[in-house]
Protein backbone atom coordinates (compact mmCIF):
# COMPACT_ATOMS: atom_id res chain seq x y z
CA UNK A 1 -13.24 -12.76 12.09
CA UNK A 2 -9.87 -14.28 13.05
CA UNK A 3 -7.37 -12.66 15.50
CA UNK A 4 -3.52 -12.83 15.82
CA UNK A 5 -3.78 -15.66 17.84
CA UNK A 6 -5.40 -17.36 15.01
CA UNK A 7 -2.18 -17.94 13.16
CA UNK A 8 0.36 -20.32 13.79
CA UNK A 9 3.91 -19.46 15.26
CA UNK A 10 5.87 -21.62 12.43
CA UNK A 11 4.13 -22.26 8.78
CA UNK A 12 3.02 -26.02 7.72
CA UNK A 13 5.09 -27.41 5.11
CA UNK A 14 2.69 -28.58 2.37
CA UNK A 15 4.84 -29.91 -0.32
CA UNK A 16 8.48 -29.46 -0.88
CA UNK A 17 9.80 -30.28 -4.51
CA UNK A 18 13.20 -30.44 -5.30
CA UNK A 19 12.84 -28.87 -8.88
CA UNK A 20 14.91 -28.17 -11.78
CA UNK A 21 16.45 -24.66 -10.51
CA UNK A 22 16.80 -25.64 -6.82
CA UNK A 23 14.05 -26.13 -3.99
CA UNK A 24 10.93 -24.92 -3.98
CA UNK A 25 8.26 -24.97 -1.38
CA UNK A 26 4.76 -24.52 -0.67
CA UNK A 27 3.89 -23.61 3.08
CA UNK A 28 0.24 -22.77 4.71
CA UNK A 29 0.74 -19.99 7.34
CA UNK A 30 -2.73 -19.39 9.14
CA UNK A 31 -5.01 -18.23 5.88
CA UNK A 32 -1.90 -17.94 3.71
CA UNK A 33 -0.26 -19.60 1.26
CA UNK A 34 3.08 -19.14 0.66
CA UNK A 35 5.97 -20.30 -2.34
CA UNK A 36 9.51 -20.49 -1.39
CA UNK A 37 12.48 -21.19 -3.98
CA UNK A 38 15.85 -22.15 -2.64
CA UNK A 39 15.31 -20.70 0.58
CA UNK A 40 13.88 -16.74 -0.45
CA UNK A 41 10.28 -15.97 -0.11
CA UNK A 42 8.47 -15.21 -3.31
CA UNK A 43 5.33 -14.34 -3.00
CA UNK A 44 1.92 -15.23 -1.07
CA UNK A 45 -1.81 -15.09 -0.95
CA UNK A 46 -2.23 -11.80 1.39
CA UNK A 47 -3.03 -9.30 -1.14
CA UNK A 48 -2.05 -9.36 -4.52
CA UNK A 49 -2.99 -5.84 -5.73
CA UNK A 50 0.73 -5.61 -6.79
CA UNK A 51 0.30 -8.33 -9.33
CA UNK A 52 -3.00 -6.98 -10.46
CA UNK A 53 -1.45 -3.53 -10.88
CA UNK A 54 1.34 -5.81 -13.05
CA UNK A 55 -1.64 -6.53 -15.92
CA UNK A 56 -3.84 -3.46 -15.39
CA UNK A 57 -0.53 -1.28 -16.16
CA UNK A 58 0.38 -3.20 -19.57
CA UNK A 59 -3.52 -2.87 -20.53
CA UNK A 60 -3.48 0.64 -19.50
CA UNK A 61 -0.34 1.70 -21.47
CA UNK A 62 -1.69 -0.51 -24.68
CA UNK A 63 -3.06 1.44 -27.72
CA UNK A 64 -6.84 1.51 -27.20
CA UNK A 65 -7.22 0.52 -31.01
CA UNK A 66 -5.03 -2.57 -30.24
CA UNK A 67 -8.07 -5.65 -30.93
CA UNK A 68 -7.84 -8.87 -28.58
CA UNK A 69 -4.20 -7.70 -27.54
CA UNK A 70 -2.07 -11.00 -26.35
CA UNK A 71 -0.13 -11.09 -23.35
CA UNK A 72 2.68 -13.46 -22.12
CA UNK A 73 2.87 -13.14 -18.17
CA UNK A 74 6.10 -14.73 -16.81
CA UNK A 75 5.50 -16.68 -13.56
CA UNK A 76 2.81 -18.43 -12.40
CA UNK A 77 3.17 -17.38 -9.06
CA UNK A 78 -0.20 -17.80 -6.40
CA UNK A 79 -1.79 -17.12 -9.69
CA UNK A 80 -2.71 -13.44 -9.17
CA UNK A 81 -1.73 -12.14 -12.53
CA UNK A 82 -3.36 -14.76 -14.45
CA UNK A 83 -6.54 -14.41 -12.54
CA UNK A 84 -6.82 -11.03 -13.16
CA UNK A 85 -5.97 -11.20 -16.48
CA UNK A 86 -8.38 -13.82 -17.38
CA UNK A 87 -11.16 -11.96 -15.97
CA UNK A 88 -10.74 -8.88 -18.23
CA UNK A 89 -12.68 -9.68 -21.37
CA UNK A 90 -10.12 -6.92 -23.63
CA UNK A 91 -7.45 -9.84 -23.50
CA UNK A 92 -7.17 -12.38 -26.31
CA UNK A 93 -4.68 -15.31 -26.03
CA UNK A 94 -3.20 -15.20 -22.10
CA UNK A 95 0.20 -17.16 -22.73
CA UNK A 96 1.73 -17.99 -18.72
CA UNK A 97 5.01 -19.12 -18.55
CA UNK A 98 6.15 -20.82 -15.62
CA UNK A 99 9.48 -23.14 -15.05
CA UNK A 100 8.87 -25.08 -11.64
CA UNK A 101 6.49 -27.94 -12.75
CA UNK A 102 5.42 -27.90 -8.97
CA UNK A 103 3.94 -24.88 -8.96
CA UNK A 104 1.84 -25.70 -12.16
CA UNK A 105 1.00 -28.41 -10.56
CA UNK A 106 -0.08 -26.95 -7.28
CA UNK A 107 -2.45 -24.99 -9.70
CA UNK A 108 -3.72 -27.63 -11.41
CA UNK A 109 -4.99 -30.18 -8.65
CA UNK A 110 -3.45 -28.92 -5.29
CA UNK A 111 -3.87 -25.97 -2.78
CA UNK A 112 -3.66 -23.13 -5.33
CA UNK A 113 -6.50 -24.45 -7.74
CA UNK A 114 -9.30 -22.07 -5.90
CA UNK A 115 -7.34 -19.28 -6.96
CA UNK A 116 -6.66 -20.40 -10.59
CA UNK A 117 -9.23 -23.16 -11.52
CA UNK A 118 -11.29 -20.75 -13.28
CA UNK A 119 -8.41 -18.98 -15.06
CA UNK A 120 -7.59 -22.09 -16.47
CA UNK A 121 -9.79 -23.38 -17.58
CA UNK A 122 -11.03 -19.75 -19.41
CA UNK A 123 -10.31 -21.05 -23.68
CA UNK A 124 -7.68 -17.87 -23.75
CA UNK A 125 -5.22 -19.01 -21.57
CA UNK A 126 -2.15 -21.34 -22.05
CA UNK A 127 0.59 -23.00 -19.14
CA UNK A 128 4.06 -23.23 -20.88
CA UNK A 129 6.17 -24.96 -18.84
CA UNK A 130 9.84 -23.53 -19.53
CA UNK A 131 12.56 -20.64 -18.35
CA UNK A 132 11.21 -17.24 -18.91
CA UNK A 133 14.71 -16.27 -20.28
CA UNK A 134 14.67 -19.18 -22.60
CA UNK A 135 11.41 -18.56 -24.10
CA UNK A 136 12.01 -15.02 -25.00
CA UNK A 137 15.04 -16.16 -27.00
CA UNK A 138 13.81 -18.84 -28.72
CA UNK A 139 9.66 -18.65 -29.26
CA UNK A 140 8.34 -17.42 -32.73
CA UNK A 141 5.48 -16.07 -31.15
CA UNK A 142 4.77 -12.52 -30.64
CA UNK A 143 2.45 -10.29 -28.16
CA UNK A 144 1.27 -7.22 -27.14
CA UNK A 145 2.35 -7.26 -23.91
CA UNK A 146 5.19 -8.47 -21.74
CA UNK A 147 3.96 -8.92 -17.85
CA UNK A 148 6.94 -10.40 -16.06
CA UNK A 149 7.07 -11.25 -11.89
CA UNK A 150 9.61 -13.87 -11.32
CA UNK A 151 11.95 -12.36 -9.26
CA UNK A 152 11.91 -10.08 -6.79
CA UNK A 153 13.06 -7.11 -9.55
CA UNK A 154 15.75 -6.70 -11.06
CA UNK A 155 18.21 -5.73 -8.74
CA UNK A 156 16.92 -9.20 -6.37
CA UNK A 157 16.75 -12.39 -8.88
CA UNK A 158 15.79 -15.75 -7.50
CA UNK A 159 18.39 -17.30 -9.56
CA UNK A 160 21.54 -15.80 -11.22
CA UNK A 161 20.56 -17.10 -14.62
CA UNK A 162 17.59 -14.89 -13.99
CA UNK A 163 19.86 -11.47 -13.76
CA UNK A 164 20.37 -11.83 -17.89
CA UNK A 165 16.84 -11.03 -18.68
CA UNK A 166 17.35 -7.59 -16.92
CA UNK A 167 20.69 -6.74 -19.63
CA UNK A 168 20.53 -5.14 -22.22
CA UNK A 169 20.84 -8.65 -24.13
CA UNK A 170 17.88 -9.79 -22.39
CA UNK A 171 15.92 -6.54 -22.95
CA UNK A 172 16.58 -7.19 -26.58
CA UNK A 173 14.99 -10.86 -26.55
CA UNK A 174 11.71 -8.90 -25.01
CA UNK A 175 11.95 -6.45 -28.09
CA UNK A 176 11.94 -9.38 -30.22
CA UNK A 177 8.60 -10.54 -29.18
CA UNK A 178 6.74 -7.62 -28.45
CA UNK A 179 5.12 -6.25 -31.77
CA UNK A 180 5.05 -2.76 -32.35
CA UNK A 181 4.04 -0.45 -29.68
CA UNK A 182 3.91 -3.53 -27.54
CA UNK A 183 4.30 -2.77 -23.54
CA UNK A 184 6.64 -4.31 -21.47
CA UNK A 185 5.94 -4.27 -17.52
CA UNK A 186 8.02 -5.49 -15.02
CA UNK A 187 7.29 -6.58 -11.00
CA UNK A 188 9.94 -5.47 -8.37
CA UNK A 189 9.85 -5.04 -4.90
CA UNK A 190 11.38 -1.90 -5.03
CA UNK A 191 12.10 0.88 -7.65
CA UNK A 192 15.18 0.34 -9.79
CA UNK A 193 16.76 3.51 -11.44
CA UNK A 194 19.42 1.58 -13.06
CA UNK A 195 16.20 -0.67 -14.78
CA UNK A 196 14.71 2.49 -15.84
CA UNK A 197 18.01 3.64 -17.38
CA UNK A 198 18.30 0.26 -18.95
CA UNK A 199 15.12 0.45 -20.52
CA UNK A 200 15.89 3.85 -22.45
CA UNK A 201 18.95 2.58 -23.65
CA UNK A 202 17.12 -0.53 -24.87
CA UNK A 203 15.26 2.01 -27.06
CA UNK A 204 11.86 1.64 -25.14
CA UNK A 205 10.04 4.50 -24.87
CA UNK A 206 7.56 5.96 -22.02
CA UNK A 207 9.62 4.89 -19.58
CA UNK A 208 8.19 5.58 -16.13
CA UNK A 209 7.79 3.62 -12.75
CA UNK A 210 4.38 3.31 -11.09
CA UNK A 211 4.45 2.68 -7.21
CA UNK A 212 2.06 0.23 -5.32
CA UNK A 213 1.37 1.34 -1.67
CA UNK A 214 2.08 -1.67 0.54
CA UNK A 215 1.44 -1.86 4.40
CA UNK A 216 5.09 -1.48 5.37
CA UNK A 217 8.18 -0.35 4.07
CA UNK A 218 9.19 0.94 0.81
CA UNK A 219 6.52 0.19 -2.22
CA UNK A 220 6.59 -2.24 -4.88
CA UNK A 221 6.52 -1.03 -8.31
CA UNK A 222 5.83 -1.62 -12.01
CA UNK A 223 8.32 -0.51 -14.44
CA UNK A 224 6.76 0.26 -17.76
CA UNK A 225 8.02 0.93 -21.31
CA UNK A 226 7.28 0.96 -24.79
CA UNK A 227 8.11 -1.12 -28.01
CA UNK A 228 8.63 2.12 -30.65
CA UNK A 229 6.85 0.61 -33.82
């Protein structure tokens, strides 16, 4: 069992990528492994059930007669999401998009394979490498569920650009590929009442906001709503 003193003061630097949005990093801190972008921490390997709870709150909210439902999870992340995802059988085609070709690579041959290798190589699942915000506007494809964690919510964005998808404009581009009584769920690292409000005005319905205990501070959530059909 390792102790406190196990871990390192400062994190090792593993690979730093100057990448088409800005900087992003990949640092080893004791057992972790952690992504920065332009300087803000995004996420890391210490738990995860916050990213699980992403995909088992889409599946959850689905229409049990909904057959091999597809699902489009926006960001790669440590791969938590897509792990999960890939090892429920219910899912049909697992669509990941992810803009930061470092981090697809770290998946694909570097220090986050031995969370994902499996994942991706599972038949269902597919890497597109673009902008989340881009794809929504301009893919003809459509799916049952919306899973997005690439910010910290919507009131924190890792990039401005990002703060669109949040707006009504951008909630529309989500409608657009959701198919009826498709679910749209949302990561944040804290609850957002104005998001909520958003969403109703977007015309989703079922709004609600599901907490995720954390070890300190205030919990991260999933915001949830529904595609009317």
């Amino acid at each position: 069992m390792s102790t406190p003193y196990d871990i390192p003061e400062s994190p090792e630097v593993l690979d730093r990528r100057e990448g088409p949005y800005g900087e992003v990093v990949l640092r080893r801190h004791g057992d972790l492994l952690q992504i920065i972008a332009n300087g803000c921490f995004l996420m890391d390997t210490s738990d995860g059930r916050s990213e699980r709870r992403l995909v088992d709150a889409a599946l959850a909210a689905l229409d049990a007669r909904t057959a091999d439902p597809h699902v489009l999870i926006g960001g790669l992340g440590v791969g938590f999401s897509l792990a999960h995802a890939a090892g429920q059988p219910r899912w049909g085609r697992i669509a990941v998009v992810e803009r930061e070709p470092a981090i697809i690579e770290w998946h694909r041959a570097g220090p986050l394979s031995g969370l994902s290798a499996e994942a991706l190589a599972d038949p269902r699942t597919e890497i597109v490498e673009t902008d989340l915000v881009h794809y929504v506007n301009e893919t003809s494809d459509t799916f049952d569920a919306l899973c997005l964690d690439i910010d910290n919510g919507p009131d924190w964005t890792v990039t401005e650009d990002n703060g669109g998808l949040y707006s009504p404009a951008g909630l529309a581009a989500c409608t657009r590929v959701l198919r009826p009584f498709g679910v749209l769920a949302v990561w944040s690292a804290k609850p957002s009442p104005d998001f909520e409000e958003t969403l109703r005005n977007a015309g989703f319905q079922q709004v609600r906001t599901e907490e995720i205990p954390v070890a300190r501070g205030v919990p991260d959530v999933v915001h949830i709503g529904v595609r009317p059909g």
